[in-house]
PDB file of N, CA and C in Angstrom:
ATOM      1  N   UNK A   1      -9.652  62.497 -13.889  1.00  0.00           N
ATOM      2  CA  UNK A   1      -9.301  61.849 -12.631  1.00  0.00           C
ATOM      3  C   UNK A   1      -8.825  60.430 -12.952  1.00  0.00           C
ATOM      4  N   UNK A   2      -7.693  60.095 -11.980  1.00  0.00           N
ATOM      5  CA  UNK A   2      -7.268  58.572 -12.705  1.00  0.00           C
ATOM      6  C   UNK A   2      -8.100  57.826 -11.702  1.00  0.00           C
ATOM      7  N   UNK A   3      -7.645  56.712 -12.426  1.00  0.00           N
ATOM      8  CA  UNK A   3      -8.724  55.662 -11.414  1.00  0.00           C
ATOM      9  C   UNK A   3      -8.196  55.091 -10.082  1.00  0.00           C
ATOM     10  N   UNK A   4      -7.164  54.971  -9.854  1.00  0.00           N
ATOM     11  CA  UNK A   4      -6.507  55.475  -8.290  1.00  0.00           C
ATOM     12  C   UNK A   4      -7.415  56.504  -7.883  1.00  0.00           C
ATOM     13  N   UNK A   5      -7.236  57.658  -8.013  1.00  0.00           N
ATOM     14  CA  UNK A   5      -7.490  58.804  -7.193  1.00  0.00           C
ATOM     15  C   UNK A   5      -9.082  58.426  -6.881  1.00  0.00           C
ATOM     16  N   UNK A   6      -9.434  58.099  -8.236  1.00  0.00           N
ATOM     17  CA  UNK A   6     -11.090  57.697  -7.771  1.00  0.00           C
ATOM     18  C   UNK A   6     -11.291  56.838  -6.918  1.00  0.00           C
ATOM     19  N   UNK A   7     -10.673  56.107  -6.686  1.00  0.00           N
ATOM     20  CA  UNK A   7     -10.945  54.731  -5.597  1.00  0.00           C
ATOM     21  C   UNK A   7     -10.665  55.321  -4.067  1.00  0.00           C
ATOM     22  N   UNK A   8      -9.939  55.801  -4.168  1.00  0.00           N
ATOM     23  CA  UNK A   8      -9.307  56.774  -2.892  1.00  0.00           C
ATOM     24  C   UNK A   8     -10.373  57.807  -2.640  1.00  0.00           C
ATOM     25  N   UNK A   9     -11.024  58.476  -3.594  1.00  0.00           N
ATOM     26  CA  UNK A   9     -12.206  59.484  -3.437  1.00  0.00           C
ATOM     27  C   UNK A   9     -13.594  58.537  -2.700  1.00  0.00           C
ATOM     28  N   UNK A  10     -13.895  57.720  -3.514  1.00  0.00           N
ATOM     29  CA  UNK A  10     -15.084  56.788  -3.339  1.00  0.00           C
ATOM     30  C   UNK A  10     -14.863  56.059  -2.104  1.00  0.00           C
ATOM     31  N   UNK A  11     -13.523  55.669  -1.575  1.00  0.00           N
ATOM     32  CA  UNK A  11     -13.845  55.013  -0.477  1.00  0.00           C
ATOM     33  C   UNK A  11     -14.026  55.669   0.919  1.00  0.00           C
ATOM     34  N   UNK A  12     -14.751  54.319   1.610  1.00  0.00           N
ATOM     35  CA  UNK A  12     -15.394  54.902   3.170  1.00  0.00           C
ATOM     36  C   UNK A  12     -14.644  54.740   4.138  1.00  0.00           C
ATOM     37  N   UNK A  13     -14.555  55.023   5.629  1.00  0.00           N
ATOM     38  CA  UNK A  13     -14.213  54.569   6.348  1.00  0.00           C
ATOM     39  C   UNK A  13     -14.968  53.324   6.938  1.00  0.00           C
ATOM     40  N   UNK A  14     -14.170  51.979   7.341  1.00  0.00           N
ATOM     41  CA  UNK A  14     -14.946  50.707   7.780  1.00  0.00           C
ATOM     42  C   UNK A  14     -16.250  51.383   8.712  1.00  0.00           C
ATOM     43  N   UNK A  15     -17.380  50.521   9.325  1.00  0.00           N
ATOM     44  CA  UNK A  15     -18.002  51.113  10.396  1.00  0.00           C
ATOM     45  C   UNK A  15     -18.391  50.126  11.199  1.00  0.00           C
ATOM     46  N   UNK A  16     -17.460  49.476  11.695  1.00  0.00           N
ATOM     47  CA  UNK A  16     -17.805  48.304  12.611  1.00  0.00           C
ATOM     48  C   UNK A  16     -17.320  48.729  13.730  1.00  0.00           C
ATOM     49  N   UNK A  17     -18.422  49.578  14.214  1.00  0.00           N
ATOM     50  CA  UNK A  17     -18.220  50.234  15.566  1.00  0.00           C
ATOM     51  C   UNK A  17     -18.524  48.710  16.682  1.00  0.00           C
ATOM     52  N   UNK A  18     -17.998  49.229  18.566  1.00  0.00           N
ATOM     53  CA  UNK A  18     -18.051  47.764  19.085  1.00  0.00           C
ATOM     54  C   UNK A  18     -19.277  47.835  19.058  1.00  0.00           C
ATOM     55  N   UNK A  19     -20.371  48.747  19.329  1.00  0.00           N
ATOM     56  CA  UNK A  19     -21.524  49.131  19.984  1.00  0.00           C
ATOM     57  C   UNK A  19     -22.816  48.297  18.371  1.00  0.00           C
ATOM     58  N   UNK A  20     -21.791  47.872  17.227  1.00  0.00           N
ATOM     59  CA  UNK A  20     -23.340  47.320  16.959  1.00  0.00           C
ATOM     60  C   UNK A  20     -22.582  45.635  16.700  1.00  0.00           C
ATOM     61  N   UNK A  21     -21.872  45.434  17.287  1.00  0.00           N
ATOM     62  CA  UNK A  21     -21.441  44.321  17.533  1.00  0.00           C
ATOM     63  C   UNK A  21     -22.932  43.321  18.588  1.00  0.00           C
ATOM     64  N   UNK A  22     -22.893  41.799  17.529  1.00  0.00           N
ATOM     65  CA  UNK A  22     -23.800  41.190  18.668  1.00  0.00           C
ATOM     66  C   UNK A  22     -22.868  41.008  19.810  1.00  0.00           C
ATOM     67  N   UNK A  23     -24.113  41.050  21.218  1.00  0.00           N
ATOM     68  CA  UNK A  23     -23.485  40.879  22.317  1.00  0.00           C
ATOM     69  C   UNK A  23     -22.780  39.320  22.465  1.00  0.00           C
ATOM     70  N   UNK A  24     -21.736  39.266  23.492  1.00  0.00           N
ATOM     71  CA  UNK A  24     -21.235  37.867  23.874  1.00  0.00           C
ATOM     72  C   UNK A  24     -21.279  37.258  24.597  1.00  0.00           C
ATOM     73  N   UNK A  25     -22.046  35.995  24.516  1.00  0.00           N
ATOM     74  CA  UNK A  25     -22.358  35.455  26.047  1.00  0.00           C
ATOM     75  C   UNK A  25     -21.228  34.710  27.018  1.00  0.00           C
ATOM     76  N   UNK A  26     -21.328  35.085  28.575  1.00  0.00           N
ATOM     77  CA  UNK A  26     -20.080  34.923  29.106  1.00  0.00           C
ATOM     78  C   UNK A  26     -19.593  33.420  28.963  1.00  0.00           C
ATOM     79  N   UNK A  27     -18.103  33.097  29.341  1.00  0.00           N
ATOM     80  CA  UNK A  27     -17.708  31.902  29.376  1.00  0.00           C
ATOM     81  C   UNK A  27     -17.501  31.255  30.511  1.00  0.00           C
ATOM     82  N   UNK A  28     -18.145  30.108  30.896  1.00  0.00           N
ATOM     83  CA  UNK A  28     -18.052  29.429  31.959  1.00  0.00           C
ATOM     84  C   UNK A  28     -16.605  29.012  32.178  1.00  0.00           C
ATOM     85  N   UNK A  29     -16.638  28.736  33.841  1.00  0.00           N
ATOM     86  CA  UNK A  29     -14.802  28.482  34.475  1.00  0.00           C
ATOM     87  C   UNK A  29     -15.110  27.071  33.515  1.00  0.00           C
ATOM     88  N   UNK A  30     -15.912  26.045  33.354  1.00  0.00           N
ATOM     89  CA  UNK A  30     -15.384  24.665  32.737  1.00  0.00           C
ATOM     90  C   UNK A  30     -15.050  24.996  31.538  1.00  0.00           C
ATOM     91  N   UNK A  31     -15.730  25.810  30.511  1.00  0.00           N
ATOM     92  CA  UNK A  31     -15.360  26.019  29.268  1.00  0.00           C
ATOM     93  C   UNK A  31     -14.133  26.961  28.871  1.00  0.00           C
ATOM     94  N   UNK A  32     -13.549  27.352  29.981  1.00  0.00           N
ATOM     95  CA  UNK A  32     -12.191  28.004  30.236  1.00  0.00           C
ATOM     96  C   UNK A  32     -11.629  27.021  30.374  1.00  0.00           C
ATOM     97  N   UNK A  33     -11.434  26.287  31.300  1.00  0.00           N
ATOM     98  CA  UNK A  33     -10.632  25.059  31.537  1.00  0.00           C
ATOM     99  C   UNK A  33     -10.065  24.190  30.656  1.00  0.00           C
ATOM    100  N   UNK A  34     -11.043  23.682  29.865  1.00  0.00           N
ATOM    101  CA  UNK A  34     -11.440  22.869  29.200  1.00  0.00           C
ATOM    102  C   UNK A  34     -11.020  23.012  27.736  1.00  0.00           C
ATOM    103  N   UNK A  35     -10.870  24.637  26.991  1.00  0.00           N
ATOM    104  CA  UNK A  35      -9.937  25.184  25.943  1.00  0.00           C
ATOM    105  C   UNK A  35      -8.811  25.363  26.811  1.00  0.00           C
ATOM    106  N   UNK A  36      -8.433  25.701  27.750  1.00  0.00           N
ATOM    107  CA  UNK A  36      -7.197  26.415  27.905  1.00  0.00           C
ATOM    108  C   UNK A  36      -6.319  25.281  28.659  1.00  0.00           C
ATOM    109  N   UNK A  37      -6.934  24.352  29.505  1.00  0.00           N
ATOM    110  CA  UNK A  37      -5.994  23.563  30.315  1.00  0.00           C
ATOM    111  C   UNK A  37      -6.330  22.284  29.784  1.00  0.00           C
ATOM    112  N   UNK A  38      -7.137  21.762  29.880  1.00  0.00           N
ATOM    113  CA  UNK A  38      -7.526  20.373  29.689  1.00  0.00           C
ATOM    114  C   UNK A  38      -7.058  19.746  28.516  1.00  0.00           C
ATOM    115  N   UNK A  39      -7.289  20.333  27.559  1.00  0.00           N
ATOM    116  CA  UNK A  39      -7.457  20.164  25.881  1.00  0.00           C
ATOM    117  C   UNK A  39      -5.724  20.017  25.404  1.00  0.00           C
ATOM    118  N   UNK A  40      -5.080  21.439  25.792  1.00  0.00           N
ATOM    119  CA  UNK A  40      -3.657  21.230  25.747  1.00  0.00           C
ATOM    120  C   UNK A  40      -2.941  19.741  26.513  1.00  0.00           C
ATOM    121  N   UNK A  41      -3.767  19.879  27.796  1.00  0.00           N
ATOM    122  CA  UNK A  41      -2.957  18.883  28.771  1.00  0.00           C
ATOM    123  C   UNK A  41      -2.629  17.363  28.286  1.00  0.00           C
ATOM    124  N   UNK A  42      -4.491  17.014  27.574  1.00  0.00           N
ATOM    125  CA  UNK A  42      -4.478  15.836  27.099  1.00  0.00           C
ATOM    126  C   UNK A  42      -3.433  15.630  25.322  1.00  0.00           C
ATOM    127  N   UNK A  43      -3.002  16.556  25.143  1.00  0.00           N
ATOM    128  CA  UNK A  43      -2.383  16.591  23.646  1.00  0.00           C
ATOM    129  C   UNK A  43      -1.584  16.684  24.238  1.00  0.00           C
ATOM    130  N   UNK A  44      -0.725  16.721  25.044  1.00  0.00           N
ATOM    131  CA  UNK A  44       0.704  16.859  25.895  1.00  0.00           C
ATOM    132  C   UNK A  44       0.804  15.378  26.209  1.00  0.00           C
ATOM    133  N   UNK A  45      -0.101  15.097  26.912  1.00  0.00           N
ATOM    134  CA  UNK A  45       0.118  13.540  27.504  1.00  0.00           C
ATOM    135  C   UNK A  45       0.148  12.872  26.061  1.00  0.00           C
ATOM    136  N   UNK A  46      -0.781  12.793  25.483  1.00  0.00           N
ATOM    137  CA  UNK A  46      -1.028  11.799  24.119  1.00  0.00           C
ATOM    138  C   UNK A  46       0.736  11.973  23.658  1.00  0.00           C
ATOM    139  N   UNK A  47       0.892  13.388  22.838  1.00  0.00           N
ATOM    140  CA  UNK A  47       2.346  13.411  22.430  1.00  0.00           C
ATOM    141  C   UNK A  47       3.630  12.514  23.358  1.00  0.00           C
ATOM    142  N   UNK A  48       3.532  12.877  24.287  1.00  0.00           N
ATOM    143  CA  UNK A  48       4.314  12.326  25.641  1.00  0.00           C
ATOM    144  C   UNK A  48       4.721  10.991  25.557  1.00  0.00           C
ATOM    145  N   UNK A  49       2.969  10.593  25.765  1.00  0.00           N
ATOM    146  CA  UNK A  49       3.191   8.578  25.624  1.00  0.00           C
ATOM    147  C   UNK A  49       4.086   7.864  24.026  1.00  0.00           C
ATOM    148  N   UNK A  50       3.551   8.527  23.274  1.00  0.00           N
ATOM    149  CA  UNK A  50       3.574   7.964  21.667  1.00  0.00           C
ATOM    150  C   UNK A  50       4.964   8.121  21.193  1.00  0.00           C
ATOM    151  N   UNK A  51       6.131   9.121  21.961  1.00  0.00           N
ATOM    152  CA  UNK A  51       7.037   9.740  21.496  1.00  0.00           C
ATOM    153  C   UNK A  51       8.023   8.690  22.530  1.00  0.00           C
ATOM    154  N   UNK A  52       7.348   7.839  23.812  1.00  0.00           N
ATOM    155  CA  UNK A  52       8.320   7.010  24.076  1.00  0.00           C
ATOM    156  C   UNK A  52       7.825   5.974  24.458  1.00  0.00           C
ATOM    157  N   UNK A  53       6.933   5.274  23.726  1.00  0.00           N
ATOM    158  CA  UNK A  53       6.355   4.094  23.471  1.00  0.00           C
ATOM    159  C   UNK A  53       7.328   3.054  23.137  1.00  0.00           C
ATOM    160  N   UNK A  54       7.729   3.407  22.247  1.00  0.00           N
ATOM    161  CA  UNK A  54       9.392   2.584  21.744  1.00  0.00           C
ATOM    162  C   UNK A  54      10.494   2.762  22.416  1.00  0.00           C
ATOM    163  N   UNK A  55      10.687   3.246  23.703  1.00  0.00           N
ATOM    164  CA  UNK A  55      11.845   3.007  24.886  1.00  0.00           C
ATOM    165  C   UNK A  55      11.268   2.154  25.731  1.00  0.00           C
ATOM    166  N   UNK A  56       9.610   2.195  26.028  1.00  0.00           N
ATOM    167  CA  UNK A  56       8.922   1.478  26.890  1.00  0.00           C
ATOM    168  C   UNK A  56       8.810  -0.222  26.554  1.00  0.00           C
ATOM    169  N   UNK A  57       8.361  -0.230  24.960  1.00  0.00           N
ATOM    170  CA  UNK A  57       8.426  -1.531  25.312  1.00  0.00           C
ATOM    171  C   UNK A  57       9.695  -2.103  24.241  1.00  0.00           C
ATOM    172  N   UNK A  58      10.661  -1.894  24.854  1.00  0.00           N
ATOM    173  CA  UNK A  58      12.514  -1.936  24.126  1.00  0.00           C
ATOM    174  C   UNK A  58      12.581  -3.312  25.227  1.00  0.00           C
ATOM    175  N   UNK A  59      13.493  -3.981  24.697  1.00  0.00           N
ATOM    176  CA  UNK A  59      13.843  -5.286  25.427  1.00  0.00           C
ATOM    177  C   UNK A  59      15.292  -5.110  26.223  1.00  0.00           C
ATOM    178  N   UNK A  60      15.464  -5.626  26.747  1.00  0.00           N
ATOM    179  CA  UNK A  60      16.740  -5.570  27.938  1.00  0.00           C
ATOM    180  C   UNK A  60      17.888  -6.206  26.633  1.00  0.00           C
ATOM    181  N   UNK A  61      18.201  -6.297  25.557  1.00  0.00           N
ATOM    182  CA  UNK A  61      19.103  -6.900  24.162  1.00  0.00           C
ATOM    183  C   UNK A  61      19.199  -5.736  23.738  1.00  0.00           C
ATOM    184  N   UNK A  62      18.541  -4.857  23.796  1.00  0.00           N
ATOM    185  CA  UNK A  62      19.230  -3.415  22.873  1.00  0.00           C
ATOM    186  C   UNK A  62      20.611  -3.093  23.193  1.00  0.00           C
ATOM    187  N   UNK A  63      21.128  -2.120  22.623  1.00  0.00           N
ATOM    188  CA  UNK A  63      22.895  -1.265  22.693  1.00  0.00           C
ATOM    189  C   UNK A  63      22.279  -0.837  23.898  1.00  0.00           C
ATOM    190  N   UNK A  64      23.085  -0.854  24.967  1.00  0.00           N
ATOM    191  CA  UNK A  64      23.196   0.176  26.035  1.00  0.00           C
ATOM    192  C   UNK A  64      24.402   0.883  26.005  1.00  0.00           C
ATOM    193  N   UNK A  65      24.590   2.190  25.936  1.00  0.00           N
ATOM    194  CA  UNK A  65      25.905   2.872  25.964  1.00  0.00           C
ATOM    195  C   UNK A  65      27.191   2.336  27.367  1.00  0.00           C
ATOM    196  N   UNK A  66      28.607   3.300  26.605  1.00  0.00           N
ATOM    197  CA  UNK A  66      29.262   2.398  27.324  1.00  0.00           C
ATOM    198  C   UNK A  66      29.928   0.552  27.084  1.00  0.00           C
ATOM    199  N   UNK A  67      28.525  -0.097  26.519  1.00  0.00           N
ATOM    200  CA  UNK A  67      29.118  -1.380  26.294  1.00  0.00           C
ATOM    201  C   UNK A  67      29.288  -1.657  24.829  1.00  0.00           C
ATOM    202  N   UNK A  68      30.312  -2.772  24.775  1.00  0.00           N
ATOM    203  CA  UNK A  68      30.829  -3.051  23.499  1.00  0.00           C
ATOM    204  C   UNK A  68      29.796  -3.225  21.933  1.00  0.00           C
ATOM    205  N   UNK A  69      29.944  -2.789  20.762  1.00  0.00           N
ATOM    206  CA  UNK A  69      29.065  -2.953  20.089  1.00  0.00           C
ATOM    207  C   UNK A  69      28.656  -4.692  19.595  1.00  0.00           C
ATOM    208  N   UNK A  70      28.136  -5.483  19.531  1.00  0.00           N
ATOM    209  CA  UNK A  70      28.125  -6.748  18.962  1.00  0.00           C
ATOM    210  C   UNK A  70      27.122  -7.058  17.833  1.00  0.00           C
ATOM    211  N   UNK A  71      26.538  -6.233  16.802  1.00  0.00           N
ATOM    212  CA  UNK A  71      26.463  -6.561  15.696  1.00  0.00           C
ATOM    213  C   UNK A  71      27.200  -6.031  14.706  1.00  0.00           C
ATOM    214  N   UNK A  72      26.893  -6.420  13.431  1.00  0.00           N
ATOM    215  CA  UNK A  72      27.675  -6.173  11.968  1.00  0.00           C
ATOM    216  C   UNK A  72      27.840  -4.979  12.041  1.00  0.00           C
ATOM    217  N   UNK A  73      29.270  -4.872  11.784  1.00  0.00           N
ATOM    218  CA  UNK A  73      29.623  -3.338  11.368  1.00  0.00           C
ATOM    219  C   UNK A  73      28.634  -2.297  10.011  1.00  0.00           C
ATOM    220  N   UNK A  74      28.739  -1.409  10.356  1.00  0.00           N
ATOM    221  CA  UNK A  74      27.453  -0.843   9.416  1.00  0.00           C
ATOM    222  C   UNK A  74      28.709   0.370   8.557  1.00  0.00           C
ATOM    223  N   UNK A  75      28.215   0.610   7.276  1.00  0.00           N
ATOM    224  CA  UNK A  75      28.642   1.909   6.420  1.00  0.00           C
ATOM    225  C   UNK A  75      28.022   2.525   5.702  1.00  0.00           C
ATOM    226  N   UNK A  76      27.734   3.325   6.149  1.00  0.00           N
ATOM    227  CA  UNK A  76      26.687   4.461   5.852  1.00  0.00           C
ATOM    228  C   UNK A  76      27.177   5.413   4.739  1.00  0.00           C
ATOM    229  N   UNK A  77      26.944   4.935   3.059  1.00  0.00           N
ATOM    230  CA  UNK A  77      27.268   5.745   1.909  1.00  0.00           C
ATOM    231  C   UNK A  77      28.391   5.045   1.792  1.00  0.00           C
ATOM    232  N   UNK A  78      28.656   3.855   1.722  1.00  0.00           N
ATOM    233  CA  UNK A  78      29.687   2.990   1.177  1.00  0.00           C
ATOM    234  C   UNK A  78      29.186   1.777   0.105  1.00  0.00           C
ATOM    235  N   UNK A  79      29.574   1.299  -0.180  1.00  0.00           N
ATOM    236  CA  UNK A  79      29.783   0.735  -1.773  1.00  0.00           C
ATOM    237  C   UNK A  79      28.400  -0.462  -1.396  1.00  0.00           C
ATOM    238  N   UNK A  80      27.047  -1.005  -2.541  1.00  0.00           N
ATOM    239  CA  UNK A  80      26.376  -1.281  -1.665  1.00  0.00           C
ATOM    240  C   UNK A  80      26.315  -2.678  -1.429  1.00  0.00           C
ATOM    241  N   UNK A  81      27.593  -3.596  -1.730  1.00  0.00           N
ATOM    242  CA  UNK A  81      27.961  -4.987  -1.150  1.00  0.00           C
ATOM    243  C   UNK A  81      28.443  -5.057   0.229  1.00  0.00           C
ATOM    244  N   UNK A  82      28.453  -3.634   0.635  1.00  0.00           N
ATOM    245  CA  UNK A  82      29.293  -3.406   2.142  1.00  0.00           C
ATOM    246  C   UNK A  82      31.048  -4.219   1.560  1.00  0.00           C
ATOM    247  N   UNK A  83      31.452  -4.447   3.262  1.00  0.00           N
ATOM    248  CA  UNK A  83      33.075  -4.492   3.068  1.00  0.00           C
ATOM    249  C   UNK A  83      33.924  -5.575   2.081  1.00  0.00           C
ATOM    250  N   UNK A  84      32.642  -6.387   1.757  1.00  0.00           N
ATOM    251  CA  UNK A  84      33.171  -7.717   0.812  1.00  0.00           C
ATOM    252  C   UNK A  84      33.486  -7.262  -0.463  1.00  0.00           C
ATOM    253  N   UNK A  85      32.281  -6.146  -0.851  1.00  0.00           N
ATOM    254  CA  UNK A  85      32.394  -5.674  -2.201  1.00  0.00           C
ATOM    255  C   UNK A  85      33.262  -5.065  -2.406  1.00  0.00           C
ATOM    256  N   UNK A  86      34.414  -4.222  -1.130  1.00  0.00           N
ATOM    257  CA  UNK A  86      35.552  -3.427  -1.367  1.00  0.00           C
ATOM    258  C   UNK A  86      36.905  -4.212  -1.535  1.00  0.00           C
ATOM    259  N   UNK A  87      36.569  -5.280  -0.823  1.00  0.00           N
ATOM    260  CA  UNK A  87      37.837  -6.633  -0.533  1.00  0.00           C
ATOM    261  C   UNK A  87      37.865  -6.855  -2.726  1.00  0.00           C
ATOM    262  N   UNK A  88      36.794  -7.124  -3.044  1.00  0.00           N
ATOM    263  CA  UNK A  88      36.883  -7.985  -4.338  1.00  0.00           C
ATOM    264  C   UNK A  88      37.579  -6.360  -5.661  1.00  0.00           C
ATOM    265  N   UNK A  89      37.603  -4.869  -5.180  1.00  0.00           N
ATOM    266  CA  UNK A  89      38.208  -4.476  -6.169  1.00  0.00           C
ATOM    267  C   UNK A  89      39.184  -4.981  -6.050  1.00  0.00           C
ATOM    268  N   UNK A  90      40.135  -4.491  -6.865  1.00  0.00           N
ATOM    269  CA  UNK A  90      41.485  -4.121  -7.239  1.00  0.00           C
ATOM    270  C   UNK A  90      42.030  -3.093  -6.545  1.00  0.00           C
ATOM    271  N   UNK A  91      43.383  -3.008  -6.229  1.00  0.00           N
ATOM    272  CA  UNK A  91      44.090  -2.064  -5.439  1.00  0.00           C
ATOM    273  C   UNK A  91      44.434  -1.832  -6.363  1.00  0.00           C
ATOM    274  N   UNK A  92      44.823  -0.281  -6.245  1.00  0.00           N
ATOM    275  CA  UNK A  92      46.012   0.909  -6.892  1.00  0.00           C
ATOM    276  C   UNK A  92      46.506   0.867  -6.318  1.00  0.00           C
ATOM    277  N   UNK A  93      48.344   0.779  -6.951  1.00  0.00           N
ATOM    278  CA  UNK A  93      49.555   0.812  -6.607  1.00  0.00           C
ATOM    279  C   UNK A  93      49.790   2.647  -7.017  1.00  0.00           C
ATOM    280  N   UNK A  94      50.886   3.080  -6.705  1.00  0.00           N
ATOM    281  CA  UNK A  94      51.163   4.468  -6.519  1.00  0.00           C
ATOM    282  C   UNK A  94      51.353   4.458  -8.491  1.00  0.00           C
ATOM    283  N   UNK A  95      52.275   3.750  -8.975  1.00  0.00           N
ATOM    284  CA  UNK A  95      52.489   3.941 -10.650  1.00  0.00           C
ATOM    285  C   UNK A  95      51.052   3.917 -11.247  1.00  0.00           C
ATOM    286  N   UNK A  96      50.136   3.221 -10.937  1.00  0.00           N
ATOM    287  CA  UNK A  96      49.023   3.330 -11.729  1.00  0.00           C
ATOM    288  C   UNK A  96      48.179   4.300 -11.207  1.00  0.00           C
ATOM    289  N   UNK A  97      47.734   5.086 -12.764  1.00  0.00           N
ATOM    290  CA  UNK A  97      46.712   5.768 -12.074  1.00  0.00           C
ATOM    291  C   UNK A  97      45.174   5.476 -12.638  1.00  0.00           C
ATOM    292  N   UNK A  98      44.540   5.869 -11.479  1.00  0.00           N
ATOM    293  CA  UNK A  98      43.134   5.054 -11.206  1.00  0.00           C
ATOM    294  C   UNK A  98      42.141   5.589 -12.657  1.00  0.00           C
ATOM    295  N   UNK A  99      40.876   4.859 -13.406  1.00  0.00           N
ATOM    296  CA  UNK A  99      40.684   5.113 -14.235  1.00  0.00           C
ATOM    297  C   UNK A  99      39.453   6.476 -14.182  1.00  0.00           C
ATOM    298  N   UNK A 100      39.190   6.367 -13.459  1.00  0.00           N
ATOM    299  CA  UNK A 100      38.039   7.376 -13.163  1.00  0.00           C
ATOM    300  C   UNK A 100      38.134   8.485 -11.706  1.00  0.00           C
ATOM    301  N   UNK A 101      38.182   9.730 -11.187  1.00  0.00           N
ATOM    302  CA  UNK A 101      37.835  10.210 -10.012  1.00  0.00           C
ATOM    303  C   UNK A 101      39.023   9.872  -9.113  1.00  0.00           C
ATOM    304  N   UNK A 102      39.342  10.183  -7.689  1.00  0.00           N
ATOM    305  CA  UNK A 102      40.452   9.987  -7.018  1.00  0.00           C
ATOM    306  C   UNK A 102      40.597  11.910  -6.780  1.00  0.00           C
ATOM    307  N   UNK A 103      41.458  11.411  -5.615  1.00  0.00           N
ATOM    308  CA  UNK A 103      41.983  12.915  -4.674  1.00  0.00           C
ATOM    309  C   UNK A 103      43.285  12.892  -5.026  1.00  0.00           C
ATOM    310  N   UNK A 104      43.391  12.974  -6.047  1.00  0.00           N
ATOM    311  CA  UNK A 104      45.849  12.620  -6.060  1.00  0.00           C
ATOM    312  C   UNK A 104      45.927  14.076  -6.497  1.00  0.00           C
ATOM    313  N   UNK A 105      47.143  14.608  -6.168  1.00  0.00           N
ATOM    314  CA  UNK A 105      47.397  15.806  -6.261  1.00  0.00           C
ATOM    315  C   UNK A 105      48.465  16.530  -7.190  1.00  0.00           C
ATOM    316  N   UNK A 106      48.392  15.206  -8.738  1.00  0.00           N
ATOM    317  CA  UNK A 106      49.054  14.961  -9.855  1.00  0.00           C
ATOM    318  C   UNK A 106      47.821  15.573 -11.228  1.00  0.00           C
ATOM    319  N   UNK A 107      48.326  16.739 -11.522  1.00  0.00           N
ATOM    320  CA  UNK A 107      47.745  17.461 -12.776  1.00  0.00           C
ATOM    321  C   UNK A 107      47.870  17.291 -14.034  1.00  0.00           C
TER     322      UNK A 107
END
């Protein structure tokens, strides 16, 4: 006999019938409430407040949409002196070609 088949021979069926289950004592309407409504409600509110705490106390100086932007222009994955550091390369003219990388469509 292999030892599969034996394990399959030897085993029982579970026997956790409901009937020898300990009994359960009932649940009160507060302790219903209280898991099911209350508990969620207050983790709703908590999330709620905390998630716009920072619109609440925002000052009347923030961007409001619609109006003009008035601070420093920003570039997001650009060179990291920002626009001064691009002013101080060197330009490529069309005869030269650049020493490293570039999109030109010359093989």
């Amino acid at each position: 006999m292999t030892p599969a088949a034996a394990l399959v021979a030897l085993a029982a069926p579970a026997s956790a019938a409901p009937s020898q289950w300990d009994p359960v004592e009932p649940v009160s309407a507060l302790d219903f409430l209280l898991v099911l409504v209350i508990i969620p409600g207050a983790l709703f509110l908590v999330i709620f407040l905390l998630s716009y705490l920072g619109g609440m106390m925002r000052s009347e100086s923030s961007y409001q949409p619609g109006l003009a932007w008035r601070n420093e222009p920003e570039w997001f994955g650009g060179p990291r002196g920002g626009l001064d550091k691009v002013d101080e390369q060197p330009t490529v003219t069309a005869g030269d070609a650049p020493e490293r990388g570039g999109a030109s469509g010359r093989w």
